[in-house]
Protein backbone atom coordinates (compact mmCIF):
# COMPACT_ATOMS: atom_id res chain seq x y z
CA UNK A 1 -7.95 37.53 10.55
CA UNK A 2 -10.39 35.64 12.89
CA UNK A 3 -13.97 37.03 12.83
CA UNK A 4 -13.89 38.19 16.90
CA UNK A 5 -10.60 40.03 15.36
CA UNK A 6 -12.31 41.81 12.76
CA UNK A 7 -15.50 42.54 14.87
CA UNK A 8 -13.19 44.34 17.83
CA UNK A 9 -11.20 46.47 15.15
CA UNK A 10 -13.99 47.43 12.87
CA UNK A 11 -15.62 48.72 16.13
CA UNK A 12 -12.41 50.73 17.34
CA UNK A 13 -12.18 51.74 13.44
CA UNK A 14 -15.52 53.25 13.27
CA UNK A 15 -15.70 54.69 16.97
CA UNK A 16 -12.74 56.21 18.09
CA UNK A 17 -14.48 59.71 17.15
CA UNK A 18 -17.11 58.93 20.33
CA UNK A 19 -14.93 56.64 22.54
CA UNK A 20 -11.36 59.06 22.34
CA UNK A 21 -11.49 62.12 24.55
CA UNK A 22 -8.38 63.90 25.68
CA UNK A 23 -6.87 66.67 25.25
CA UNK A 24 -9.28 69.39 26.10
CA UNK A 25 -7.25 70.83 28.89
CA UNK A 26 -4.47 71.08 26.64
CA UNK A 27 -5.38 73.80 24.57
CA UNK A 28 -3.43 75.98 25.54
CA UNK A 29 -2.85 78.01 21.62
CA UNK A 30 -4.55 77.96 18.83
CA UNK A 31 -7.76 77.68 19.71
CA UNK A 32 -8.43 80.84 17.21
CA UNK A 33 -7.22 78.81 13.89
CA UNK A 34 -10.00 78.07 11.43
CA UNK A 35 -11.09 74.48 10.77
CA UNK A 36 -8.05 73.03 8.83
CA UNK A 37 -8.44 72.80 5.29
CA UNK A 38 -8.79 69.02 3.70
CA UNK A 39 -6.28 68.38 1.10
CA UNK A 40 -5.71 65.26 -1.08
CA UNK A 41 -2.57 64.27 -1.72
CA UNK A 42 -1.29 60.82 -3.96
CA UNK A 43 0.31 58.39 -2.83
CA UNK A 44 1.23 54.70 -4.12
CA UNK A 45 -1.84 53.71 -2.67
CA UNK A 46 -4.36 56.45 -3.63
CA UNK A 47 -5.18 59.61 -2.51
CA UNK A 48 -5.07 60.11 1.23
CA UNK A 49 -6.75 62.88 2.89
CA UNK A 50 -4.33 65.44 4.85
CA UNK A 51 -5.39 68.11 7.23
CA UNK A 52 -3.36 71.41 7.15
CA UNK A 53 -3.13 73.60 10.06
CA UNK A 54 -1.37 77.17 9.36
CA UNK A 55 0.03 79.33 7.03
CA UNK A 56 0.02 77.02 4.07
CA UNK A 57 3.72 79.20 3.23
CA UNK A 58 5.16 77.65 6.22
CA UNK A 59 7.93 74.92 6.42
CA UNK A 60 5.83 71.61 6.96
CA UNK A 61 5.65 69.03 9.73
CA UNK A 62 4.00 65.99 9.18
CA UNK A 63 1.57 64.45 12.25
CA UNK A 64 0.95 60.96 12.84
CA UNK A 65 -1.97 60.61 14.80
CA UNK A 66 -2.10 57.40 17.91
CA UNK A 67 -4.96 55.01 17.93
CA UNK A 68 -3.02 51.57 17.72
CA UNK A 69 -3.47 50.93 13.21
CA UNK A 70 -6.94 50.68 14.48
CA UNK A 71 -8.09 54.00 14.92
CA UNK A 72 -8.73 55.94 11.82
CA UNK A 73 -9.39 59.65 13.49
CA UNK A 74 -7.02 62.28 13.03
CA UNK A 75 -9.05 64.79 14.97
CA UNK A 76 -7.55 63.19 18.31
CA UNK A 77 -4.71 65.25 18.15
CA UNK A 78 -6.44 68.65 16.66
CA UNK A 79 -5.31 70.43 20.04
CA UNK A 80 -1.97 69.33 19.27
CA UNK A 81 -1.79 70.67 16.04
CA UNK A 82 -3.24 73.50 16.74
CA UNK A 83 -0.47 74.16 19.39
CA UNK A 84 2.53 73.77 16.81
CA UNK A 85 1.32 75.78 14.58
CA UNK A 86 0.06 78.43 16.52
CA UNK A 87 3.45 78.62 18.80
CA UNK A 88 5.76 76.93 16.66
CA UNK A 89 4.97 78.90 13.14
CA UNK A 90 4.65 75.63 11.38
CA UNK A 91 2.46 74.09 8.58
CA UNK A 92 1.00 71.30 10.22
CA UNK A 93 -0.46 68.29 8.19
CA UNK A 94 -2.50 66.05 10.33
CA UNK A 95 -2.27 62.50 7.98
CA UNK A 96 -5.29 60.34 7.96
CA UNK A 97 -4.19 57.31 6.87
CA UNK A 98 -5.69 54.20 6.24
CA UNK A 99 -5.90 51.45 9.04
CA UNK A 100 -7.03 48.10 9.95
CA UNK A 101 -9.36 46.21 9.85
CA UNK A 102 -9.26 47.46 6.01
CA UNK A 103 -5.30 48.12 5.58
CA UNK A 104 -2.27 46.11 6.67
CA UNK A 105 1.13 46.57 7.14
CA UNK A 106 2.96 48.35 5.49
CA UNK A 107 0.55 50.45 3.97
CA UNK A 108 0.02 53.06 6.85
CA UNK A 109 3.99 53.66 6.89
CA UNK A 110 3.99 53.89 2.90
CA UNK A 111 1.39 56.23 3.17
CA UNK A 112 3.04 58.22 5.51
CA UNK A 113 6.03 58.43 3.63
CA UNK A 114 4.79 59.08 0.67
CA UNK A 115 2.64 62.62 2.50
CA UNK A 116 6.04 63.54 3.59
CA UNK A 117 8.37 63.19 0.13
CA UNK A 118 5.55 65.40 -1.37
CA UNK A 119 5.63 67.87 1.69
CA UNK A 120 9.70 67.68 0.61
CA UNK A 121 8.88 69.27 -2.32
CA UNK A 122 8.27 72.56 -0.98
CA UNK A 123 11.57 72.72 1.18
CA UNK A 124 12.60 70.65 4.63
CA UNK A 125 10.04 68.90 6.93
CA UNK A 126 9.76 67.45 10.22
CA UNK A 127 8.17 64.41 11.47
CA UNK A 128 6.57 63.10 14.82
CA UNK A 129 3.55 61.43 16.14
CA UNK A 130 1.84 59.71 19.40
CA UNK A 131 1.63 56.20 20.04
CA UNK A 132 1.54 54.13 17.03
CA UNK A 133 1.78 57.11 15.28
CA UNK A 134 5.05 57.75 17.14
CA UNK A 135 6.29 54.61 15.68
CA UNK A 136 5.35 55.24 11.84
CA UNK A 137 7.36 58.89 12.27
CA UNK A 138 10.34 56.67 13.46
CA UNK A 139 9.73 54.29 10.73
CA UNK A 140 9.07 57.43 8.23
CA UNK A 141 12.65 58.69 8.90
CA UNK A 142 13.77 54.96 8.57
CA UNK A 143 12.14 54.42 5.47
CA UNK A 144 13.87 57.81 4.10
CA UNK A 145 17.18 57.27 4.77
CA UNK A 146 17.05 53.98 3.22
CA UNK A 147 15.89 55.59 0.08
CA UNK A 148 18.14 58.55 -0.73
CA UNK A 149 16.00 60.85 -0.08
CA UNK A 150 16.66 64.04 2.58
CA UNK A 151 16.16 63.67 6.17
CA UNK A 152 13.92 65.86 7.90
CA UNK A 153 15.09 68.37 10.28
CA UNK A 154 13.67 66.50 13.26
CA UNK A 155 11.75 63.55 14.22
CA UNK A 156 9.17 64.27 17.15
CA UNK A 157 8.16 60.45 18.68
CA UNK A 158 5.52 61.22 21.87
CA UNK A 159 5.35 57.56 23.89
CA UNK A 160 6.04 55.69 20.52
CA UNK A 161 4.91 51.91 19.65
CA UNK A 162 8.45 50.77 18.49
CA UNK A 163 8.48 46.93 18.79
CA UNK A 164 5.65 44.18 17.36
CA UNK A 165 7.68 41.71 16.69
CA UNK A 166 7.60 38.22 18.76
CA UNK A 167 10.44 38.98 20.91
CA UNK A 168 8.37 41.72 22.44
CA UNK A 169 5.41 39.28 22.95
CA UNK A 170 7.42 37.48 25.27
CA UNK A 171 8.71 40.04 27.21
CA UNK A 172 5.88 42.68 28.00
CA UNK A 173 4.96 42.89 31.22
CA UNK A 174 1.62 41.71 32.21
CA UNK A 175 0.46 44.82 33.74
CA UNK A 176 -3.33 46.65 33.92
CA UNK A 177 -1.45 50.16 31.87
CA UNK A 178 -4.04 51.51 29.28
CA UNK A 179 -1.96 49.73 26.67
CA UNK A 180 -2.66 46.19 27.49
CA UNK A 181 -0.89 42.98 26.11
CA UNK A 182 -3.98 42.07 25.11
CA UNK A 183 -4.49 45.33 22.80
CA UNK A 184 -1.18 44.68 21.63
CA UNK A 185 -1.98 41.31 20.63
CA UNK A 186 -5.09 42.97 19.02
CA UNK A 187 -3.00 45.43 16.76
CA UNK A 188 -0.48 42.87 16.01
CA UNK A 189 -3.08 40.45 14.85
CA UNK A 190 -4.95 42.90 13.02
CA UNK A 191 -2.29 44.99 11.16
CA UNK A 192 0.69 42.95 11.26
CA UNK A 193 -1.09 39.65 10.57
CA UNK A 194 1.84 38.18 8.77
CA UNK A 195 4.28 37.27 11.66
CA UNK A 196 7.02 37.52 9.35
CA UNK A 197 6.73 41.80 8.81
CA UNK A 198 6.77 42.78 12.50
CA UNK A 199 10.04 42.16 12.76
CA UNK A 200 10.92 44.46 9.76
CA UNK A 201 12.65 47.90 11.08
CA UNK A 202 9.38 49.79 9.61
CA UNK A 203 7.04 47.94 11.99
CA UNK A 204 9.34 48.12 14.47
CA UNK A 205 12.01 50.33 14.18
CA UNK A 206 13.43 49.33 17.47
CA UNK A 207 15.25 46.53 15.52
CA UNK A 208 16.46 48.27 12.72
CA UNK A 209 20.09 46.66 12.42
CA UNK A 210 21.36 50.70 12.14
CA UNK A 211 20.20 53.88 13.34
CA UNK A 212 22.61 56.03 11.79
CA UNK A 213 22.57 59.12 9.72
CA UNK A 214 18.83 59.87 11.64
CA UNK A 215 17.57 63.44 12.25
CA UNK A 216 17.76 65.39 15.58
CA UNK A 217 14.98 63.16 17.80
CA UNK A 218 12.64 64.13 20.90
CA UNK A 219 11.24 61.54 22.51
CA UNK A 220 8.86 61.29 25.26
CA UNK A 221 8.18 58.21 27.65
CA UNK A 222 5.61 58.31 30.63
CA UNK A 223 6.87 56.53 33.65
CA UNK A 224 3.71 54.02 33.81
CA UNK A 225 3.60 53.40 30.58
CA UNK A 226 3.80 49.88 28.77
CA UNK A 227 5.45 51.24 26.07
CA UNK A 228 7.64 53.22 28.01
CA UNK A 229 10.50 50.77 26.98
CA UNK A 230 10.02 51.26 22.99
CA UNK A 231 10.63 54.92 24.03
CA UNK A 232 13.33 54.57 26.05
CA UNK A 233 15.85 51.70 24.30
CA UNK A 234 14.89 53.73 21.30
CA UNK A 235 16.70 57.21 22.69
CA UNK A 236 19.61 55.01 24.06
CA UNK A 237 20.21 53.90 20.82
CA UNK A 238 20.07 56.68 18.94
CA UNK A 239 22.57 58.13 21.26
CA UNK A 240 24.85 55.52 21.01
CA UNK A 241 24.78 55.76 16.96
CA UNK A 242 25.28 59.30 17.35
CA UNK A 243 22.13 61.39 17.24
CA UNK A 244 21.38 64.32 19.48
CA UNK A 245 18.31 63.15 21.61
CA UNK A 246 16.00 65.03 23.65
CA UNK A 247 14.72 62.49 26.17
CA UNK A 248 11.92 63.51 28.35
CA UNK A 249 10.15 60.62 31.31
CA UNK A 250 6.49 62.31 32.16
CA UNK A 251 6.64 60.77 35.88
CA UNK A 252 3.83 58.96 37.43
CA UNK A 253 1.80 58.79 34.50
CA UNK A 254 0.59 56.06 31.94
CA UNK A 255 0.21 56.70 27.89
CA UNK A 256 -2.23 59.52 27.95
CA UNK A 257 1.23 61.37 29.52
CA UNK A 258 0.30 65.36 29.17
CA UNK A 259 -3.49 65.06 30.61
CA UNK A 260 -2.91 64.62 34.46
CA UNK A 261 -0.79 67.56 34.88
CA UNK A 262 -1.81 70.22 32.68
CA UNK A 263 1.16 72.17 34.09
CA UNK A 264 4.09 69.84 33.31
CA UNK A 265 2.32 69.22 29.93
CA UNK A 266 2.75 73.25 29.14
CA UNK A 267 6.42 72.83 29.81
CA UNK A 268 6.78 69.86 27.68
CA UNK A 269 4.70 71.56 24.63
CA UNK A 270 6.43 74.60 24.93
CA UNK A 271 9.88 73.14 24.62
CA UNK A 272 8.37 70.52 21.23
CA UNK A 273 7.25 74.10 19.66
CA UNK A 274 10.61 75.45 20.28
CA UNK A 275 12.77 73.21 19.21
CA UNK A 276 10.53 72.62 15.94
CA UNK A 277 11.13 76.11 15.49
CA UNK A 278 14.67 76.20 15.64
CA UNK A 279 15.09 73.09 13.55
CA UNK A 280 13.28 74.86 10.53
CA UNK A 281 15.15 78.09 10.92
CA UNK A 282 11.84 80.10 12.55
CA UNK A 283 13.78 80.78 15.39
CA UNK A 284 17.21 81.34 16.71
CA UNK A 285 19.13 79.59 19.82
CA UNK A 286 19.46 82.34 22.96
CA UNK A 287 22.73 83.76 22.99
C-alpha cells in the first residue's frame, strides 16, 4: 500500500467517530434501550468485539455496519439497531470488525461469518448491513451456502457495495455522489490490494457465478446513488435465480438514503422491522 494510501485510511480508521453524523432524526424507537452490552466472541482471527441490542433470548440478527473497510465504528448505525430491536423484537449484534489500513480482504467477511455461525448456535439468524457492510451480509450468506451450513431467514442489504473488481473500475460513472470513484479507488487499494481477490464472489458478490439457494432478500437503492447499480443488478438477479426480493429505490436521494426525508425513511424502517419479524416467527402475515 503506498504511504498517501495508508495516511488517508488510517485517518478515516481513527476518525469516523467525529467525522460520521447521521442518523439523529431517525430515531424514531428505542431510544429507551440501555447502552448495548460488549461481548467477545472467537473467530478464526481472534476475538472480535460484538454489540448486543435486546433481549439477549431473542432470535439474532447480525449488523454490518457502512464505512467503506475503512471505517472501524459500529456506533454509526446505533439508531438503527436500536430501531430493530425495539420494533422488530430482535437480538441485534452490531459487529465491529476489523478494517483497513490494519486488515485486508477477506478478513472482515471471515469475521463476519464466523459472528454469525456462532449466533447459529442458538437457533436461526438474519443478516443485513449498509454500504460496504451491505456487501459483507451478501457475501455472509454467500460464504454460508457454500459451506453447508443453514441459511439465515433473511438477508437485509441497505445501498450495498457489491462490485470491486476491475470491470467496475471501468464502468462507474464519473459523477460528484458522496461515493466517489476516487473513494472507491481508495477502498479497493486499501482492502482489496491484491487485484486478483476483488473479483472473488465474497468481495463482490455481484459476480458470484450462482445465486441460488439464497435467503428471502430486501434491498434498498437510492436513486442518486453511485452504488445504486450494485443494488439494483443484485435484486434482478436474485429474482431471476429464484429468490423472493423486496426491492425498494429511495428517490432523489444519494447514499445517506433515509436522512432527507425522515417521513419516507419511517415507512421504509417500519416495513425492514416487519418483515424481520415475520421471517423469525415474531410475527404473523395479516389475514
Amino acid at each position: 500500500m503506498r504511504w498517501s494510501d495508508r495516511i488517508s485510511a488510517t485517518l478515516m480508521h481513527h476518525t469516523a467517530r467525529f467525522t460520521v453524523r447521521y442518523g439523529a432524526d431517525l430515531r424514531f424507537a428505542g431510544r429507551d434501550l440501555p447502552r448495548p452490552p460488549r461481548r467477545s466472541v472467537p473467530t478464526r482471527h481472534g476475538d472480535v468485539r460484538v454489540f448486543e441490542y435486546g433481549d439477549p433470548s431473542a432470535p439474532a440478527h447480525v449488523h454490518l455496519h457502512g464505512g467503506a473497510w475503512l471505517m472501524r465504528y459500529p456506533h454509526m448505525d446505533d439508531w438503527w439497531c436500536r430501531f430493530l430491536a425495539a420494533t422488530a423484537g430482535v437480538r441485534v449484534l452490531n459487529v465491529d470488525f476489523h478494517a483497513a489500513p490494519y486488515a485486508v480482504f477477506p478478513r472482515a467477511q471471515e469475521e463476519a461469518l464466523d459472528v454469525t455461525t456462532r449466533a447459529m448456535d442458538s437457533g436461526p439468524v438474519s443478516v443485513g448491513g449498509f454500504s460496504s457492510g451491505g456487501g459483507m451480509a451478501a457475501a455472509v450468506c454467500l460464504m454460508l451456502r457454500d459451506g453447508g451450513h443453514p441459511a439465515p431467514v433473511l438477508q437485509v442489504l441497505g445501498i450495498p457495495a457489491l462490485d470491486l473488481s476491475d470491470t467496475w473500475a471501468s464502468e462507474v460513472p464519473r459523477g460528484r455522489g458522496m461515493i466517489s470513484p476516487g473513494l472507491r479507488e481508495l477502498v479497493r487499494r486499501a482492502y482489496f490490494p491484491d487485484p486478483a481477490t476483488r473479483s472473488s464472489p465474497y468481495a463482490s458478490p455481484l459476480l458470484a457465478e450462482s445465486l441460488a439457494d439464497l435467503p428471502r432478500a430486501l434491498v434498498m437503492t437510492a436513486e442518486l446513488d453511485t452504488l445504486r447499480p450494485d443494488g439494483d443488478r443484485y435484486a434482478a438477479r436474485l429474482r431471476e435465480a429464484g429468490i423472493a426480493v423486496w426491492h425498494d429505490v429511495t428517490p432523489n436521494v444519494d447514499h445517506y438514503f433515509l436522512t432527507k426525508d425522515p417521513g419516507r425513511a419511517r415507512i421504509t424502517m417500519a416495513h425492514v422491522a416487519s418483515e424481520l419479524a415475520l421471517a423469525h416467527g415474531l410475527a404473523h402475515p395479516a389475514g
